[in-house]
C-alpha atoms as a PDB file:
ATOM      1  CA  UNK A   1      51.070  26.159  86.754  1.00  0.00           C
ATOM      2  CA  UNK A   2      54.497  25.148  88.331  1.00  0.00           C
ATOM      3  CA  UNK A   3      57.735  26.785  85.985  1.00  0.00           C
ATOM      4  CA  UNK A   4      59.187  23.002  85.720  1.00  0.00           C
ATOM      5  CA  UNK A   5      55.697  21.482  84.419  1.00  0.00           C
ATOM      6  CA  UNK A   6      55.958  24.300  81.735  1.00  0.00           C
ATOM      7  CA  UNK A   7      59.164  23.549  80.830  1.00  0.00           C
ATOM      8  CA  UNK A   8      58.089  20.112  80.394  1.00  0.00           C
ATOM      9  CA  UNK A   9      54.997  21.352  78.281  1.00  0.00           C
ATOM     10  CA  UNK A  10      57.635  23.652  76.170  1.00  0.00           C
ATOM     11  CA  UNK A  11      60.387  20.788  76.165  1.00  0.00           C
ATOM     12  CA  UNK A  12      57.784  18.143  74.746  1.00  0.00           C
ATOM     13  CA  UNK A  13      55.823  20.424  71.917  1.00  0.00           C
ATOM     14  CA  UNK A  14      59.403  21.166  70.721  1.00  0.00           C
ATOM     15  CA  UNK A  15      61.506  18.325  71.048  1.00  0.00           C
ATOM     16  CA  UNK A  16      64.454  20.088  72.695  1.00  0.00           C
ATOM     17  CA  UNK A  17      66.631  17.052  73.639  1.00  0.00           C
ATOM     18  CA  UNK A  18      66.558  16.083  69.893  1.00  0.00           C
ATOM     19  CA  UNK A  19      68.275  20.141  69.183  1.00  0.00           C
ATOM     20  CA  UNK A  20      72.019  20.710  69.204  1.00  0.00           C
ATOM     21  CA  UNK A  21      71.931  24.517  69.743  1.00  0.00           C
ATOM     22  CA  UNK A  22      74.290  27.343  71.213  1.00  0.00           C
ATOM     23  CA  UNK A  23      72.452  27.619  74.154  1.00  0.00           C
ATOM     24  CA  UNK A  24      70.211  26.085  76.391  1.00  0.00           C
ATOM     25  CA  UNK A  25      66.637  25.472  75.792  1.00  0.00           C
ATOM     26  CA  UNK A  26      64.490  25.662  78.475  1.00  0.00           C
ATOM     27  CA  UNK A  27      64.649  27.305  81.756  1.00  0.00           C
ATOM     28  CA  UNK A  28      67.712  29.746  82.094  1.00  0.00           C
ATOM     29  CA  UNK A  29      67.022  31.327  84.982  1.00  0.00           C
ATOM     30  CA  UNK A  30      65.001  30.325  87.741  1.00  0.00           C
ATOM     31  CA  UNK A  31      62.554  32.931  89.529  1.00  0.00           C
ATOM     32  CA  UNK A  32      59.200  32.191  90.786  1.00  0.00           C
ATOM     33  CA  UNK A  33      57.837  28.408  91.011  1.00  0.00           C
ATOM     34  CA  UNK A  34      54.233  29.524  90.289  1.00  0.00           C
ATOM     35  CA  UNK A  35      53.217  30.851  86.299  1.00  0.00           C
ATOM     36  CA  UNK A  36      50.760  33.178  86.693  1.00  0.00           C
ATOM     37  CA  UNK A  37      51.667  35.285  83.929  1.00  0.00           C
ATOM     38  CA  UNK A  38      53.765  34.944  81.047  1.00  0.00           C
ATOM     39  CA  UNK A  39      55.510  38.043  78.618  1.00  0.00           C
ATOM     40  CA  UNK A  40      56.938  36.239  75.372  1.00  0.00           C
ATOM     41  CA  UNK A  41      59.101  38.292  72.808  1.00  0.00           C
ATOM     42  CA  UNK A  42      61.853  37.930  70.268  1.00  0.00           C
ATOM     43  CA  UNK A  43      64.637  38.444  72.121  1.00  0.00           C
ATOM     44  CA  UNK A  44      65.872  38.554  76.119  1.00  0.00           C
ATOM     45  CA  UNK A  45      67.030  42.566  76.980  1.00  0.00           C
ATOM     46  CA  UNK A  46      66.305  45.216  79.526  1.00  0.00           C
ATOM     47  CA  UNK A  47      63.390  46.595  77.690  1.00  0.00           C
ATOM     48  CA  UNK A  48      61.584  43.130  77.802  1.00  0.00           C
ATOM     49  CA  UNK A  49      62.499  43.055  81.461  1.00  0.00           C
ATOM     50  CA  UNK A  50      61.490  46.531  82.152  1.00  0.00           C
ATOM     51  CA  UNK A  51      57.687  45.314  80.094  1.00  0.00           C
ATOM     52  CA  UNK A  52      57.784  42.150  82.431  1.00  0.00           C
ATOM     53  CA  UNK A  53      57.557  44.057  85.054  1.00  0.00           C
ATOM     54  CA  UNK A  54      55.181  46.583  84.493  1.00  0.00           C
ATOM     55  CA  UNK A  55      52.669  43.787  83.776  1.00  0.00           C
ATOM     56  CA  UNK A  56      53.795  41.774  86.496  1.00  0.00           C
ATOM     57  CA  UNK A  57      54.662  39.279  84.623  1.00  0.00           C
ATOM     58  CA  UNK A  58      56.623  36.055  86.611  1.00  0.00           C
ATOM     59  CA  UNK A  59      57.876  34.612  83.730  1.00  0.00           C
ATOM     60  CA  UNK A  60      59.467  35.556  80.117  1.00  0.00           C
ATOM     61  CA  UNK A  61      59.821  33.101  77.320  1.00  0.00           C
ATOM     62  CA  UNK A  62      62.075  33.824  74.304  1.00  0.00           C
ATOM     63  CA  UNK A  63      63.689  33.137  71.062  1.00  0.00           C
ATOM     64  CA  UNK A  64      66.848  34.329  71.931  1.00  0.00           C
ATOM     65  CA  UNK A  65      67.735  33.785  74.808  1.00  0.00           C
ATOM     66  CA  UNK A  66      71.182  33.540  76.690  1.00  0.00           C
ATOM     67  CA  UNK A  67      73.418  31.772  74.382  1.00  0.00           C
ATOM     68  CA  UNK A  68      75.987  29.356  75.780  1.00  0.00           C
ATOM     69  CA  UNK A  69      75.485  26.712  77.758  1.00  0.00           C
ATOM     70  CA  UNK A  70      77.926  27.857  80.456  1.00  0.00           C
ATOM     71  CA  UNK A  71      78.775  30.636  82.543  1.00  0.00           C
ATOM     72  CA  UNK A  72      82.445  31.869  83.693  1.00  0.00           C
ATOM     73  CA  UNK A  73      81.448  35.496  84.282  1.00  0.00           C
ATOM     74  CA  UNK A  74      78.513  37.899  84.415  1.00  0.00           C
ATOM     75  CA  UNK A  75      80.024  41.079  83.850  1.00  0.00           C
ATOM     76  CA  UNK A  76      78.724  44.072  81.236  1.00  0.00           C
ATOM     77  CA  UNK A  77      74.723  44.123  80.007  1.00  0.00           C
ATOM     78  CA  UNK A  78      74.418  40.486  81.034  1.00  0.00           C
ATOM     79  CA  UNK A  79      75.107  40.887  84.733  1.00  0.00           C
ATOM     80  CA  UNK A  80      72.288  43.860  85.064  1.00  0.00           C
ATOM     81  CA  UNK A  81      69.687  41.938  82.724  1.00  0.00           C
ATOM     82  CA  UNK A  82      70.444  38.701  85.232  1.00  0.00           C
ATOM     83  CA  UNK A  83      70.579  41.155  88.260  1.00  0.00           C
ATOM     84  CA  UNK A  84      67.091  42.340  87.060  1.00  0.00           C
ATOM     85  CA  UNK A  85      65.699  39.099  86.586  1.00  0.00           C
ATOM     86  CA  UNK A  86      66.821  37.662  90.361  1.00  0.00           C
ATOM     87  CA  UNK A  87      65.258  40.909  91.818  1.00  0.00           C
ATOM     88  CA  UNK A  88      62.000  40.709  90.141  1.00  0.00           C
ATOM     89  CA  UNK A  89      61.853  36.620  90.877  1.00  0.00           C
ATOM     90  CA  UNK A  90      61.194  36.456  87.095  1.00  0.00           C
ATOM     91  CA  UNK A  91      61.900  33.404  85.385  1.00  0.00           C
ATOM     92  CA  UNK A  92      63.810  32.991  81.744  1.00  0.00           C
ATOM     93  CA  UNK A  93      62.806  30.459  79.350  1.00  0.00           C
ATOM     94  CA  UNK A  94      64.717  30.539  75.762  1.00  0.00           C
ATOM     95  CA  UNK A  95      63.391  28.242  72.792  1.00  0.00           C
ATOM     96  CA  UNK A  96      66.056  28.851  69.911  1.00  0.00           C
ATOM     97  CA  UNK A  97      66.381  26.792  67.030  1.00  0.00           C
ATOM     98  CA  UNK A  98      63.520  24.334  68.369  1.00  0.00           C
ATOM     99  CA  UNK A  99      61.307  27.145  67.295  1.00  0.00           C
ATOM    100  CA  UNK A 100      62.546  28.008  63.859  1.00  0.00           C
ATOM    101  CA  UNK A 101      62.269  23.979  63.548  1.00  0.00           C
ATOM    102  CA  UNK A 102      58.834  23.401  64.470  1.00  0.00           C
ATOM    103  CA  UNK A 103      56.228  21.669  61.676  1.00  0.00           C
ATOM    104  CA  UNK A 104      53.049  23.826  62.993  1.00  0.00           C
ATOM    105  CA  UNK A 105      53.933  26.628  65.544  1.00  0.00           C
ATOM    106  CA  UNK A 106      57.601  27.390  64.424  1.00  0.00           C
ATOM    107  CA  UNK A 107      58.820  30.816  62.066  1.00  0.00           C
ATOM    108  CA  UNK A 108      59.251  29.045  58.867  1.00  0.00           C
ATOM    109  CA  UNK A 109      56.208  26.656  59.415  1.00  0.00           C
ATOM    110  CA  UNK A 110      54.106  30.060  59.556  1.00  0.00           C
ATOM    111  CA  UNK A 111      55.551  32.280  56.704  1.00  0.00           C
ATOM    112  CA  UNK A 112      55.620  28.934  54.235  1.00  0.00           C
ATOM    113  CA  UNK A 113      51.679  28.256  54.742  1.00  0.00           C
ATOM    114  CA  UNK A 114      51.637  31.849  54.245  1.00  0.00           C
ATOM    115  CA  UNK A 115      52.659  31.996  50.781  1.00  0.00           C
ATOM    116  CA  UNK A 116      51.235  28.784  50.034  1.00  0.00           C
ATOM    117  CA  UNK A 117      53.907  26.431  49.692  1.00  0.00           C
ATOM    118  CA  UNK A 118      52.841  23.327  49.111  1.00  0.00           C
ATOM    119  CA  UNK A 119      55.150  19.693  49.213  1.00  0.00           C
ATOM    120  CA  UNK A 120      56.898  21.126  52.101  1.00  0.00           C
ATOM    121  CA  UNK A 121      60.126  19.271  52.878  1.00  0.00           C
ATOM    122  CA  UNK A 122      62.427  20.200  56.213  1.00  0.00           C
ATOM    123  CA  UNK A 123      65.787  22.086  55.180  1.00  0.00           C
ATOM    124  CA  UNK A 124      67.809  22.723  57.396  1.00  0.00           C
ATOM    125  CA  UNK A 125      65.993  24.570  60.603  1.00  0.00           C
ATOM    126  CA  UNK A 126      63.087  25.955  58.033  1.00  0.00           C
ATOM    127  CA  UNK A 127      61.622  24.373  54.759  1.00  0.00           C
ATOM    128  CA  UNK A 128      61.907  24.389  50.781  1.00  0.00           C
ATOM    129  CA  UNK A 129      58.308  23.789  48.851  1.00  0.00           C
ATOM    130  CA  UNK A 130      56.791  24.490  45.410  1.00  0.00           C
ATOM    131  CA  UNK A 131      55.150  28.014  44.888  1.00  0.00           C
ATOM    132  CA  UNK A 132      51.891  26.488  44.066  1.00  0.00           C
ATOM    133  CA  UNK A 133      49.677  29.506  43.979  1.00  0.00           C
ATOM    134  CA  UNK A 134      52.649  31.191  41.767  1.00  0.00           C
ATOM    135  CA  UNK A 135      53.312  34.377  43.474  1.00  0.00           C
ATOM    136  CA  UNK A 136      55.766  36.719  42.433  1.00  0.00           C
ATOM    137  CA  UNK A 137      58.668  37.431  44.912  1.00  0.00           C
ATOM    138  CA  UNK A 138      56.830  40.677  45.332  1.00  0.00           C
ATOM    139  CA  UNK A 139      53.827  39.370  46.338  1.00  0.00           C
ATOM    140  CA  UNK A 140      55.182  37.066  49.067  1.00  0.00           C
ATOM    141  CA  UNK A 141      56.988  39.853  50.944  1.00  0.00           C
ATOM    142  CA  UNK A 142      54.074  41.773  50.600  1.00  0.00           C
ATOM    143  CA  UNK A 143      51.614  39.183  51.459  1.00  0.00           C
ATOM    144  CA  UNK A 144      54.060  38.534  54.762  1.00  0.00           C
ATOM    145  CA  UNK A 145      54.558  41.868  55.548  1.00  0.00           C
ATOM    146  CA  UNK A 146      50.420  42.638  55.340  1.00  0.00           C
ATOM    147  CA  UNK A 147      50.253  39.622  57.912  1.00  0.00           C
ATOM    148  CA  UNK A 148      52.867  40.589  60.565  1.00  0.00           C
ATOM    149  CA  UNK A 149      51.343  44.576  60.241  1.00  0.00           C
ATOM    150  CA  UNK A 150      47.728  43.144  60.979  1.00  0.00           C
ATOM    151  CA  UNK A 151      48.898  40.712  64.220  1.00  0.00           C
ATOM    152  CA  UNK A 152      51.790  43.286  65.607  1.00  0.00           C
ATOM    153  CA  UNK A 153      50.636  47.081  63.742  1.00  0.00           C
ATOM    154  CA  UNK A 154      54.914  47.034  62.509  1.00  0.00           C
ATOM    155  CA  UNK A 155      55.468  46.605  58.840  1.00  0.00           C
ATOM    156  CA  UNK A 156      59.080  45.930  57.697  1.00  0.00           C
ATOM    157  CA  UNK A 157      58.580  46.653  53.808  1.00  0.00           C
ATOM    158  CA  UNK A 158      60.883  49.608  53.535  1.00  0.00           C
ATOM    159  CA  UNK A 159      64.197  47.855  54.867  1.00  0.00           C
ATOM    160  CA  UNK A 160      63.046  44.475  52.859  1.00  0.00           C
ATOM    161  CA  UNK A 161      65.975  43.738  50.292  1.00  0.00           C
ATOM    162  CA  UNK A 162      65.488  41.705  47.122  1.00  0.00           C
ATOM    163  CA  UNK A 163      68.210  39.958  45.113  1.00  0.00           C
ATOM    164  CA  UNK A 164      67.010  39.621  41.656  1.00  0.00           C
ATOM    165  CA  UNK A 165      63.497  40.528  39.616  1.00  0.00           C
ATOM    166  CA  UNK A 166      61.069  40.965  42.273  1.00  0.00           C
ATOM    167  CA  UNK A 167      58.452  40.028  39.576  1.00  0.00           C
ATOM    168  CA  UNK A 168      60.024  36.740  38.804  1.00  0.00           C
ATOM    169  CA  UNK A 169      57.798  33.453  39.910  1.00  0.00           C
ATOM    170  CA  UNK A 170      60.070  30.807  41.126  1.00  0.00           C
ATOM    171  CA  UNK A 171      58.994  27.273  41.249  1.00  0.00           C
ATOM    172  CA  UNK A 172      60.722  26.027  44.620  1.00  0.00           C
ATOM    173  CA  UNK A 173      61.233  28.405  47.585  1.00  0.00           C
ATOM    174  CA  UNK A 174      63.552  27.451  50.856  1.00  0.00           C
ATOM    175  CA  UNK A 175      62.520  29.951  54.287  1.00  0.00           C
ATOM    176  CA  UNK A 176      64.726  30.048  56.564  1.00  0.00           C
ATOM    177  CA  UNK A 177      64.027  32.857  59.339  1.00  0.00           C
ATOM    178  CA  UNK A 178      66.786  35.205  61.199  1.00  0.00           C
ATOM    179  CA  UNK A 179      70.251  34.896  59.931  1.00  0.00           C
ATOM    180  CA  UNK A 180      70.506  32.041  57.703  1.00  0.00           C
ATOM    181  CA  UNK A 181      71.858  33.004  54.432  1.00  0.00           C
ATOM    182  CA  UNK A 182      74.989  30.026  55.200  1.00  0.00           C
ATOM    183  CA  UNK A 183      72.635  27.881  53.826  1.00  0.00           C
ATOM    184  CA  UNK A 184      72.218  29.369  50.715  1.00  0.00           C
ATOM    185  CA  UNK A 185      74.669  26.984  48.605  1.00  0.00           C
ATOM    186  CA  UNK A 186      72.650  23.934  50.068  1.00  0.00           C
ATOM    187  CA  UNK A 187      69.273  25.666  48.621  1.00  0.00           C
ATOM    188  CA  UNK A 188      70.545  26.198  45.358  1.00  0.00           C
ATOM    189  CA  UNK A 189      72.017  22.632  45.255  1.00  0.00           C
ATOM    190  CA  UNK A 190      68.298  21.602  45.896  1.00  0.00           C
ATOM    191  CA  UNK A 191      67.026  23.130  42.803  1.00  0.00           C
ATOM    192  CA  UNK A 192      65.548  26.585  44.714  1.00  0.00           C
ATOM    193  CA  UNK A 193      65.287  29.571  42.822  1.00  0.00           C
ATOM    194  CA  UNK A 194      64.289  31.783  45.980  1.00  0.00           C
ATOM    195  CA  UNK A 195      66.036  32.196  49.022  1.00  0.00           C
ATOM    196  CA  UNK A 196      63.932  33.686  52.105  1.00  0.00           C
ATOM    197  CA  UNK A 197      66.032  34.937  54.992  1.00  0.00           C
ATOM    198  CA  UNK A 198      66.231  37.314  58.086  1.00  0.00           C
ATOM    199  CA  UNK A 199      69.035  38.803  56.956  1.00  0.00           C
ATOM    200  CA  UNK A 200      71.665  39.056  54.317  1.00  0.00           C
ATOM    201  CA  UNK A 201      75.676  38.651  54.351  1.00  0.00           C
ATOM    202  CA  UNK A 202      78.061  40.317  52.280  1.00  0.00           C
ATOM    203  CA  UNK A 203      79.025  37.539  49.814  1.00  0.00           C
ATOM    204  CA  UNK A 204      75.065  36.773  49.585  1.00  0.00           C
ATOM    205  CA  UNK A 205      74.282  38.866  46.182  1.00  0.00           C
ATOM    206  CA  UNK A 206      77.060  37.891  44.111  1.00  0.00           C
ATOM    207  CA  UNK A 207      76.337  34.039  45.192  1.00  0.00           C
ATOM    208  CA  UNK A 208      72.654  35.190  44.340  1.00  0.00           C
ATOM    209  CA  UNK A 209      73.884  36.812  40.713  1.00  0.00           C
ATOM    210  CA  UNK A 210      75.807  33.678  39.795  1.00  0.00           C
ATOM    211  CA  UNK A 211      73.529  30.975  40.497  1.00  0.00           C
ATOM    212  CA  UNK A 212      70.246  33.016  39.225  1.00  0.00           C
ATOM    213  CA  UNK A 213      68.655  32.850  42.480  1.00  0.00           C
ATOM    214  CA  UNK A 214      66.197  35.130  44.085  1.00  0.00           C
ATOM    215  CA  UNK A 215      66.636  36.485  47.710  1.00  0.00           C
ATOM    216  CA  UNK A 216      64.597  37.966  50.379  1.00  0.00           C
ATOM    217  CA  UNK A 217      65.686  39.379  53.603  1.00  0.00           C
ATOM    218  CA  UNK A 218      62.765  40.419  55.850  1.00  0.00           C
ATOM    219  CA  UNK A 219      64.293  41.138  58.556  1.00  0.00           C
ATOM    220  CA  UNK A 220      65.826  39.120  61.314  1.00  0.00           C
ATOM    221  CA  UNK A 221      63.237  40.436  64.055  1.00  0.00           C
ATOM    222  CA  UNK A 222      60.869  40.598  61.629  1.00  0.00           C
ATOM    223  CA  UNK A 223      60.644  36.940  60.516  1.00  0.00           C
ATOM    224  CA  UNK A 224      60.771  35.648  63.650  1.00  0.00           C
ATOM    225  CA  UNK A 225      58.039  37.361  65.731  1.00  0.00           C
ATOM    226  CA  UNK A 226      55.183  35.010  63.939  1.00  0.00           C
ATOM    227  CA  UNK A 227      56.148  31.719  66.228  1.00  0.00           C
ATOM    228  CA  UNK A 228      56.107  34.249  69.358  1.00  0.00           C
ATOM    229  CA  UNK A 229      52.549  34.969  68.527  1.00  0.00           C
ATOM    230  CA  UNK A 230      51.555  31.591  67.800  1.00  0.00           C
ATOM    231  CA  UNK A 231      53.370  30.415  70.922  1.00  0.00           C
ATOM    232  CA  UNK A 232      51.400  33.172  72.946  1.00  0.00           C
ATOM    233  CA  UNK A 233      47.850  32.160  71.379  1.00  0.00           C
ATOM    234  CA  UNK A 234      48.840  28.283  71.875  1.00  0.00           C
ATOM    235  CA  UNK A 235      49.241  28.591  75.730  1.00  0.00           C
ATOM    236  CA  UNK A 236      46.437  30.327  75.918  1.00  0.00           C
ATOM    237  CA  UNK A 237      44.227  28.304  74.465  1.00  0.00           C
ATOM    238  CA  UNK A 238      45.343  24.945  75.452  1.00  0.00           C
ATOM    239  CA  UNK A 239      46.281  25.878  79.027  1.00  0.00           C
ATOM    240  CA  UNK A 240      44.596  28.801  79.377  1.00  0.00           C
ATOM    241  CA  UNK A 241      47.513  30.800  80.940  1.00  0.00           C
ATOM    242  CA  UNK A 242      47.768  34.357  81.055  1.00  0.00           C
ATOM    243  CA  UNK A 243      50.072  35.819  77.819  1.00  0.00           C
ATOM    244  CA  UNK A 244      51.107  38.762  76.514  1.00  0.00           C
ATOM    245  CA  UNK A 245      53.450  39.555  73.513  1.00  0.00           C
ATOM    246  CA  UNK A 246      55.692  42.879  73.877  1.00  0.00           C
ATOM    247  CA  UNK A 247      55.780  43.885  70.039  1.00  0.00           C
ATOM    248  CA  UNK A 248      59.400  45.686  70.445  1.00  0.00           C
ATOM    249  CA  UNK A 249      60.314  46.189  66.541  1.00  0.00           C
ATOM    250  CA  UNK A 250      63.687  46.357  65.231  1.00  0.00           C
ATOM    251  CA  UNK A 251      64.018  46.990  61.631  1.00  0.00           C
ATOM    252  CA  UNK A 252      67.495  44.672  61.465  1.00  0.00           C
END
């Protein structure tokens, strides 16, 4: 497959030109014209590179990619990760919020038919829905964490961090993957009683205390491998091209 008929492919399954985001989405850097083998993971850095090439892989695709849509220098980390890239004739594809957007194959799409949510509404870049098979916050992280362990053999649970009674059942949940706790206010203004994140800020648990609201930060790796993986097993079974996940935890 030609690297500008799967950005098409990429550009069309998740709307990019409909995305105001901090970086481009789509090709970043251009290396080989044939796809022959693709590496997808989280996020863009020498260790993916350094995988890419031991695989001989021609082209990377990503969640985080570059960010910024322009370049006035290349100096630092960048410049060698770029440098790397050129050398190898390995192409750079980064899908950022497009993915934490998308109704089937994004994040929050995943985790929320996960846990069951049911009368999913979009919120934000994830969703909000009612906790129809009443789980406990316990139970979701656990019934998440049991589902990233059995795809990628890394469990998060010990640097999960709860706001609230873990054994409390809340009626409406919002997920929102990676770092996304500035939304928080606008959940609790919707009536949710549990806030699932990637991460948490500073000001998050006393927001949390005074509004009687649940939280859950998974991690910010963590909740946002599951659309790599579904990415990965969509292009291979639609257009049968050659993928491989690199499973490169990271407990943040």
């Amino acid at each position: 497959m030609n690297i500008y008929s799967l950005e098409k492919i990429l550009s069309e399954l998740y709307n990019f030109a409909t995305f105001e985001d901090y970086c481009k989405n789509g090709l970043q850097v251009e290396g080989s014209l044939e796809v022959e083998k693709v590496l997808l993971a989280v996020s863009f850095n020498q260790k993916v590179i350094e995988k890419a090439k031991e695989i001989k892989a021609d082209t990377i695709i990503v969640h985080h990619g570059i960010f910024g849509k322009n370049y006035f220098s290349l100096i630092g980390v960048q410049k060698k990760r770029i440098a790397s890239l050129l050398l190898n004739n390995i192409n750079l594809i980064g899908i950022h919020l497009p993915m934490d957007a998308h109704p089937t194959l994004g994040h929050n799409a995943i985790l929320s038919k996960l846990i069951g949510l049911d009368d999913i509404e979009k919120f934000e870049f994830g969703f909000i829905g009612k906790n129809k098979n009443k789980y406990s916050v316990s139970m979701m992280a656990e019934i998440i964490d049991k589902y990233i362990f059995n795809k990628t053999r890394f469990s998060n649970s010990a640097n999960f961090k709860m706001i609230g009674d873990n054994n409390r059942v809340p009626k409406l949940v919002t997920i929102i993957s990676g770092s996304s706790d500035n939304c928080l206010e606008g959940a609790i203004k919707s009536g949710s009683q549990l806030f699932i994140s990637g991460m948490i800020s500073e000001q998050t648990p006393a927001i949390c205390e005074e509004s009687s609201t649940g939280f859950l930060a998974l991690g910010h790796y963590f909740t946002e491998i599951a659309g790599i993986l579904a990415l990965s097993e969509y292009l291979n079974g639609k257009y049968n091209l050659n993928c491989e996940v690199a499973i490169l935890p990271n407990t943040i």
